[in-house]
Protein backbone atom coordinates (compact mmCIF):
# COMPACT_ATOMS: atom_id res chain seq x y z
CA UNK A 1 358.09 -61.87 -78.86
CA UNK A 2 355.78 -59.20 -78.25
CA UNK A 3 354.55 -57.21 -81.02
CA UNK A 4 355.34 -53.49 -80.72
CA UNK A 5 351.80 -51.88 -82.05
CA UNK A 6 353.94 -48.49 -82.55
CA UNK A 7 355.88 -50.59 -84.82
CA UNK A 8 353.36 -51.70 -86.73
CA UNK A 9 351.50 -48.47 -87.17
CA UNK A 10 354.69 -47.46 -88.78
CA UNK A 11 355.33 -50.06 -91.13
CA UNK A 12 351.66 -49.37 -92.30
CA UNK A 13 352.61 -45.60 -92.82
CA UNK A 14 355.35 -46.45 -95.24
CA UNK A 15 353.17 -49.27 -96.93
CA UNK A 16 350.77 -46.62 -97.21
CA UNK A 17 352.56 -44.40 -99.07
CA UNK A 18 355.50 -46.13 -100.50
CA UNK A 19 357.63 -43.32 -99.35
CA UNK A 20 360.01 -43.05 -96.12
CA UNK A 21 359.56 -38.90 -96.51
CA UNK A 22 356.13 -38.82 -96.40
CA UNK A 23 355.59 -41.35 -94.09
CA UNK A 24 357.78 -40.06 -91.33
CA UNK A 25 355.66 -36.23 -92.14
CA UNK A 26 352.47 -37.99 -91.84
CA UNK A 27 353.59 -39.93 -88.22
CA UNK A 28 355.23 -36.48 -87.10
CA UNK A 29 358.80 -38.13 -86.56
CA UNK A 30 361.89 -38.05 -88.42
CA UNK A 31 362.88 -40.17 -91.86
CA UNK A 32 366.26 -41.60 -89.89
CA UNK A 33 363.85 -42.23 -86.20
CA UNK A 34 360.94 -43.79 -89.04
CA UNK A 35 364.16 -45.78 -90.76
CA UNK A 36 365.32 -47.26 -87.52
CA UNK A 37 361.54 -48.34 -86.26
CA UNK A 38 361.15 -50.40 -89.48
CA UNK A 39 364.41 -52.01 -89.42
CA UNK A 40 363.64 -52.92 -85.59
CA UNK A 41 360.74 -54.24 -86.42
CA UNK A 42 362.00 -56.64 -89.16
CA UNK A 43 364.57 -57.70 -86.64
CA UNK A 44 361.81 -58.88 -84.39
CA UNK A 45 359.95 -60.39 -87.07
CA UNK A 46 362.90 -62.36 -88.80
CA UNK A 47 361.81 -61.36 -92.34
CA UNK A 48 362.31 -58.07 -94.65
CA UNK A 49 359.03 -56.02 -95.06
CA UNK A 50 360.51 -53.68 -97.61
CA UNK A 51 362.52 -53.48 -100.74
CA UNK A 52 364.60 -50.15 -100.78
CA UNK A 53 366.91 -48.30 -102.85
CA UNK A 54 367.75 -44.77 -103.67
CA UNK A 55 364.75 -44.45 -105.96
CA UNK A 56 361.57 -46.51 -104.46
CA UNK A 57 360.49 -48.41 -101.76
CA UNK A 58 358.32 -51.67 -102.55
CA UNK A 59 356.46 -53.99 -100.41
CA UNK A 60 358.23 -57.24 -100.06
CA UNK A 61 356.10 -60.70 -100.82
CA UNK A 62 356.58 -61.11 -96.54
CA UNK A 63 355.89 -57.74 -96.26
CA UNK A 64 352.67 -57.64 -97.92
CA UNK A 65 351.21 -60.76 -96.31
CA UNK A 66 352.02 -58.71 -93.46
CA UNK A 67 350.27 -55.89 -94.46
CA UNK A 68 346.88 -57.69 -94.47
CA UNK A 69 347.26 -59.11 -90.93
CA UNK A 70 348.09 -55.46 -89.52
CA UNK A 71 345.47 -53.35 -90.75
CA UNK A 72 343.02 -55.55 -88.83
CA UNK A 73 344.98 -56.02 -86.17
CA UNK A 74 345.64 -52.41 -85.50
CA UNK A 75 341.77 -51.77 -86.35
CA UNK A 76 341.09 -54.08 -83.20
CA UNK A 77 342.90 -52.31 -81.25
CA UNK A 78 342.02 -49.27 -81.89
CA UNK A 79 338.15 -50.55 -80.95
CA UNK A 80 339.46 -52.23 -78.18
CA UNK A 81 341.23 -48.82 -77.14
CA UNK A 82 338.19 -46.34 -78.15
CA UNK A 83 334.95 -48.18 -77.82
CA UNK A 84 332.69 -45.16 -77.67
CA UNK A 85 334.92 -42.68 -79.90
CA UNK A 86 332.19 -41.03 -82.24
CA UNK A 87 334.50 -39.59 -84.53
CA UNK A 88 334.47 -40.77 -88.06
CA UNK A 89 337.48 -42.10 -90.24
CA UNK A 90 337.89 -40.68 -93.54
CA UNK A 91 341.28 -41.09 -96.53
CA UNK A 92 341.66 -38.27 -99.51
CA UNK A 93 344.64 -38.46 -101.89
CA UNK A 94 346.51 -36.08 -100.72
CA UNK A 95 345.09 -32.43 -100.89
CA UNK A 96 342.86 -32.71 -104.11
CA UNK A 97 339.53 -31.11 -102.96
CA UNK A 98 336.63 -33.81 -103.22
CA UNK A 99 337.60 -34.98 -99.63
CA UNK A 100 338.45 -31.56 -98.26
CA UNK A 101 334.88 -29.99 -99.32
CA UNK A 102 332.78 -32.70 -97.98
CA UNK A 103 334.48 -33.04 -94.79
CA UNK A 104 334.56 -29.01 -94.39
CA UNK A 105 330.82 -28.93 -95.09
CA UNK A 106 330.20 -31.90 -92.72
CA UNK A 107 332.36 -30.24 -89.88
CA UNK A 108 330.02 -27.28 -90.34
CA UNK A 109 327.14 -29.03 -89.74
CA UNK A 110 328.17 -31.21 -87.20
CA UNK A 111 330.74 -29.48 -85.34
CA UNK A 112 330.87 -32.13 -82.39
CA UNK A 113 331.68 -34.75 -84.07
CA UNK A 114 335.39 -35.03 -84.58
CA UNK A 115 337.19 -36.18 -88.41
CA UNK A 116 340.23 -38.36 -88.92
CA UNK A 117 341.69 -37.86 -91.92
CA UNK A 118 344.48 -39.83 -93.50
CA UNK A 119 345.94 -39.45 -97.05
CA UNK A 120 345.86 -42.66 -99.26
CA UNK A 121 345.65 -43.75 -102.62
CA UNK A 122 342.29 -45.49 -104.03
CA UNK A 123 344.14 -49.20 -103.21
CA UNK A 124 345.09 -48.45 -99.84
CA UNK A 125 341.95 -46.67 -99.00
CA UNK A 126 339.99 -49.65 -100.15
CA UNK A 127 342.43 -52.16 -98.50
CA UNK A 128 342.06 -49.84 -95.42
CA UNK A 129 338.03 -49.68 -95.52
CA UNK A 130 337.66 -53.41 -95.66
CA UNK A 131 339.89 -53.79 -92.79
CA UNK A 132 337.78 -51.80 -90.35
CA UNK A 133 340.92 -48.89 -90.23
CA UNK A 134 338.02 -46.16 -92.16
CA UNK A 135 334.58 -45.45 -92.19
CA UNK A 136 334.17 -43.64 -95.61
CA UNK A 137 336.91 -43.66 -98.85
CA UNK A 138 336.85 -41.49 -101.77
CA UNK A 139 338.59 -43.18 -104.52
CA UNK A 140 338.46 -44.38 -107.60
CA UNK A 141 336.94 -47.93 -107.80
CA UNK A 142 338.56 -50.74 -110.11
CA UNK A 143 337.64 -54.16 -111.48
CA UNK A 144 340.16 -55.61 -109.20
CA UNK A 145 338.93 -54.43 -105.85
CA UNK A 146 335.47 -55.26 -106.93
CA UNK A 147 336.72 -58.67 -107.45
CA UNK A 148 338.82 -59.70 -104.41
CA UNK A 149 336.27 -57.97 -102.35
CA UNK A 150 332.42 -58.29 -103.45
CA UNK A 151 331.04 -58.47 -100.35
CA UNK A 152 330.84 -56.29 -97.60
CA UNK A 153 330.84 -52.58 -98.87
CA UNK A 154 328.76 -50.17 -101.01
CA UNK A 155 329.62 -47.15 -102.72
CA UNK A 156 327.48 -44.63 -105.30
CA UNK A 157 329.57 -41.94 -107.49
CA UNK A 158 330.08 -39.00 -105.66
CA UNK A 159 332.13 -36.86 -108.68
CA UNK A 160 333.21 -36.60 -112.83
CA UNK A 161 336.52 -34.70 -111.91
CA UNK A 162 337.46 -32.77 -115.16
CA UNK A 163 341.07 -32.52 -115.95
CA UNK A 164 342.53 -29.73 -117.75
CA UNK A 165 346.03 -28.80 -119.94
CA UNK A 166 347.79 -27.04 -117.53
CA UNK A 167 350.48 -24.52 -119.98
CA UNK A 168 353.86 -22.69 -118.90
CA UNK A 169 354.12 -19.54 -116.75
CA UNK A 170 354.08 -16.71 -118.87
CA UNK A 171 352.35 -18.55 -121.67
CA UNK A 172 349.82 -17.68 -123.94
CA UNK A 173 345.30 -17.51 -122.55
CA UNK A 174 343.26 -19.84 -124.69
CA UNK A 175 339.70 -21.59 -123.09
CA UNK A 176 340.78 -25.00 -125.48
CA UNK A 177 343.57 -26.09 -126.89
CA UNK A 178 344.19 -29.48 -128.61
CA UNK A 179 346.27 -32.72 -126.70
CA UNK A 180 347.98 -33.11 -129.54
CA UNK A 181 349.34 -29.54 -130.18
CA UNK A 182 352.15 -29.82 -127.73
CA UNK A 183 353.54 -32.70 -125.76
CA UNK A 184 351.43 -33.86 -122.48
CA UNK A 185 352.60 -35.05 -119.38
CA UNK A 186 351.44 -36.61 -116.39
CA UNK A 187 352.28 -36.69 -112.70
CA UNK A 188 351.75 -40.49 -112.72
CA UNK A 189 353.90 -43.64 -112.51
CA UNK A 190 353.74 -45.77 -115.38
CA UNK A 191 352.89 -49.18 -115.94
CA UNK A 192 355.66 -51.73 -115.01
CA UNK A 193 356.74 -48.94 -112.31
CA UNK A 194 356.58 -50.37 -108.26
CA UNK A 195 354.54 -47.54 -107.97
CA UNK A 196 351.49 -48.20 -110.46
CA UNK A 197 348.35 -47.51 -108.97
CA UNK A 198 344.63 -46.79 -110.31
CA UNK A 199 345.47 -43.28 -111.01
CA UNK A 200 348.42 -44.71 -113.65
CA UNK A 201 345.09 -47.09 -115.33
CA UNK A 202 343.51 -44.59 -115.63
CA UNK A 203 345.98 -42.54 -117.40
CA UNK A 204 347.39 -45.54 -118.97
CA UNK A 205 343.82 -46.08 -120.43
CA UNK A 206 343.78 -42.82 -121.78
CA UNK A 207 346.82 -42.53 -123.42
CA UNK A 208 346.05 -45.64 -125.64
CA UNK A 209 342.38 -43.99 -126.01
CA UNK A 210 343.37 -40.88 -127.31
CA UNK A 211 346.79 -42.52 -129.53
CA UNK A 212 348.88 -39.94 -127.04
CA UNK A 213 352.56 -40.85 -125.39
CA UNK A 214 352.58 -38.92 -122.36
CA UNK A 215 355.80 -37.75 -120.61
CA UNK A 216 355.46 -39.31 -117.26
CA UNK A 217 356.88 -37.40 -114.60
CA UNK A 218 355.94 -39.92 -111.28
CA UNK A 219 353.97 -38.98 -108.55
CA UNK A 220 355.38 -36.20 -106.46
CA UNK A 221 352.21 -36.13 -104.31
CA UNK A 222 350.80 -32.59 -102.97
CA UNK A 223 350.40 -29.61 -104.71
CA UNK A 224 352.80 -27.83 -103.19
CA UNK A 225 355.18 -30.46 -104.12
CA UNK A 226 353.94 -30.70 -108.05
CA UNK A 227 354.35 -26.45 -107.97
CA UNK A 228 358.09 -26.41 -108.28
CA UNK A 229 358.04 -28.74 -111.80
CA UNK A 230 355.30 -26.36 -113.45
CA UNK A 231 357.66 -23.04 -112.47
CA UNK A 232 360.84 -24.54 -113.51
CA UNK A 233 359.44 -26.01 -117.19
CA UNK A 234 360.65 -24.04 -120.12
CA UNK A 235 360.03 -26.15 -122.66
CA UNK A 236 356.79 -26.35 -124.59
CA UNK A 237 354.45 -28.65 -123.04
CA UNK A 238 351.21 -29.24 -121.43
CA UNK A 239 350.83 -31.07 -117.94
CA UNK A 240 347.19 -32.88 -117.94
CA UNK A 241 345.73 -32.22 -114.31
CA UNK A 242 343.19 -32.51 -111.82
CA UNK A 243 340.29 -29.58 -111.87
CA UNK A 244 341.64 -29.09 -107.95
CA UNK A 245 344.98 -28.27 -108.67
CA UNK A 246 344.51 -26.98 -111.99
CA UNK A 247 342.42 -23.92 -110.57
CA UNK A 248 345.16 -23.36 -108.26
CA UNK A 249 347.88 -22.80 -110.72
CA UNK A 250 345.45 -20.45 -112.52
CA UNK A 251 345.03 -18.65 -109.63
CA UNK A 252 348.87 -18.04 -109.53
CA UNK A 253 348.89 -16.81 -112.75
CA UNK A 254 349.82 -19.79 -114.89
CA UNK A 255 347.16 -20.47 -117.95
CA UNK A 256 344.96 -23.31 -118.15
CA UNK A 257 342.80 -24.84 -120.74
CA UNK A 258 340.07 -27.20 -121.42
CA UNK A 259 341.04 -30.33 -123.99
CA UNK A 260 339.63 -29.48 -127.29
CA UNK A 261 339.19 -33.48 -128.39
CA UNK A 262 337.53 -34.55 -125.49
CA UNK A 263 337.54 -33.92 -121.59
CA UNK A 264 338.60 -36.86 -119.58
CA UNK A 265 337.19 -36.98 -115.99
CA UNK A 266 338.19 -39.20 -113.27
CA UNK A 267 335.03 -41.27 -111.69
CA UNK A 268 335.47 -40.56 -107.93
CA UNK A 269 333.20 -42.80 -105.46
CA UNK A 270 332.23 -42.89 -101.90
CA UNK A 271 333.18 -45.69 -100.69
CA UNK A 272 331.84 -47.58 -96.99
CA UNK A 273 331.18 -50.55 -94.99
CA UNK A 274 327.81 -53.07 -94.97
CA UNK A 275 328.48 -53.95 -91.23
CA UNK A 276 327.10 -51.57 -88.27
CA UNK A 277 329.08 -47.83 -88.49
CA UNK A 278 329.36 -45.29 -86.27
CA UNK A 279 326.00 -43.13 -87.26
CA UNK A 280 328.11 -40.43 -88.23
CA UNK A 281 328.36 -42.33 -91.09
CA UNK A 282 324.83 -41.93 -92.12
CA UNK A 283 325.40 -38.11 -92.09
CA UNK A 284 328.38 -37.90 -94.15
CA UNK A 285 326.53 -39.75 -96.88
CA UNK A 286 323.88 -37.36 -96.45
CA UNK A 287 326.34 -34.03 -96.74
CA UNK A 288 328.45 -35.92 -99.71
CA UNK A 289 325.47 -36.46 -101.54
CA UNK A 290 324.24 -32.76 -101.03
CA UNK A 291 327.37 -31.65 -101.94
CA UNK A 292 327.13 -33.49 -105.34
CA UNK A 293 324.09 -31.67 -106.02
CA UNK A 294 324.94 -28.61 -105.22
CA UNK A 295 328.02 -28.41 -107.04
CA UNK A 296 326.90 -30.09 -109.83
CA UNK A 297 329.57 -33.06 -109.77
CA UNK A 298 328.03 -35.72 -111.61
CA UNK A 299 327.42 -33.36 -114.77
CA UNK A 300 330.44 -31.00 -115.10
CA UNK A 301 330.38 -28.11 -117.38
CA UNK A 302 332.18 -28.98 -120.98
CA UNK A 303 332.01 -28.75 -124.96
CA UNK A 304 333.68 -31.59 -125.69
CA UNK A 305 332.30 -35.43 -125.49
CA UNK A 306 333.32 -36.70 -121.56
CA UNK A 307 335.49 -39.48 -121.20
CA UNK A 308 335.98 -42.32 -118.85
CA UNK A 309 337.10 -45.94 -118.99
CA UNK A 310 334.99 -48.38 -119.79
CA UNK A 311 335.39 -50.06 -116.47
CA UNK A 312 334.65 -46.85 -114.27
């Protein structure tokens, strides 16, 4: 049998994301045309690489054994295809802005030099990165990558991303309000879901932190995607959120406001690999770094006492 690299490109969309839809987006085909090149590729294989039903999609134990061998495998290749490409590889989660400044102020100063950019979550950028498929993550580190991999890689914080209680079109202007005034919920997927990631930990951690039971409301992914819950609430609630989308929903009119308790922030980290990079690489650090600085990341503005996990 000869393995069909198209194929496995695929399969490592979905795996990526977890999600048929935004998979077949991301690969520029459609769901049914993504649904058939998965199923043709277990065929060859023997084995089922995914778990399915009308509410998730889950790696398989064959399918994630799998998963390790392709990333390098399609890393290779893609050397083996491009030896002298002097682009850089970069991964965001989806269109929060951390990612999307850097890169815009690196493309600015080095306008010849071409970015890749692929949306992951922190585990599959780090699984990515340490398979030679990126040169630079931004994520959010965890215990457990640092343990099954702590060798190979460095990383320095990059930014403290405030969150803030995002309220209800129409609703009332206040700078604070208190997390335990109204109900709070998340765009997360909670522990024991298929879906829990470091994102959930970390809101997981902060629910039993601050004695809260947030509503979770899973993980519809881009902004544009999370819009259309905000609008349609009536009820009385607050959604916790990101700084980067937060100041988006302000700027369409819907109130914000900073925690009154205390103001969680999410640790975000630059993330690359010891061996030789392209020396793009270099420069990115360089323009992340300055970035930082300039926009004063690493010491955000707030009243109230910051808050992080213990474990970063």
């Amino acid at each position: 049998m000869d393995l069909d690299l198209r194929l496995v490109r695929s399969f490592v969309a979905v795996a990526d994301e977890l999600h048929f839809g935004r998979a077949a987006a991301r690969l520029h085909v459609s769901q049914p045309a993504l649904s058939r090149q998965i199923r043709r590729l277990e065929d060859d294989l023997g084995f089922t690489l995914f778990a399915r039903d009308s509410r998730r999609v889950a790696l398989t134990p064959q399918g994630a054994r799998f998963l390790k061998d392709a990333r390098p495998l399609l890393a290779q290749a893609a050397r083996m295809m491009h030896p002298d490409d002097p682009g850089i590889r970069i991964a965001h989660i989806f269109d929060l802005d951390t990612g999307r400044l850097v890169a815009d102020a690196f493309a600015e100063r080095h306008p010849d030099v071409p970015v890749i950019a692929s949306s992951m979550d922190s585990r599959r950028q780090f699984d990515a990165l340490v398979a030679g498929l990126l040169d630079i993550g931004i994520l959010r580190l965890t215990p457990s990558m640092v343990g099954e991999h702590p060798t190979g890689w460095r990383h320095r914080p990059l930014r403290l991303e405030p969150f803030w209680l995002v309220g209800r079109s129409g609703g009332r202007v206040a700078e604070t309000v208190s997390l335990r005034e109204r109900p709070v919920e998340v765009f997360g997927d909670p522990l024991g879901s298929a879906l829990f990631n470091a994102h959930g930990a970390y809101l997981r951690a902060l629910e039993a932190h601050s004695d809260l039971a947030f509503r979770w409301l899973g993980n519809p992914g881009t902004f544009d995607q999370c819009l259309p819950h905000v609008r349609r609430a009536t009820d009385a609630a607050y959604l916790l959120e990101f700084e980067s989308y937060a100041l988006r929903y302000r700027r369409l009119g819907i109130p914000i406001h900073r925690p009154a308790e205390l103001q969680p922030v999410y640790p975000w980290s630059i993330v690359w690999r010891e061996d030789p990079n392209p020396p793009a690489v270099a420069d990115f650090l360089d323009v992340a770094a300055e970035q930082a600085r300039e926009r004063d990341w690493l010491t955000p503005e707030s009243a109230a006492p910051l808050w992080q996990p213990s474990s970063g």
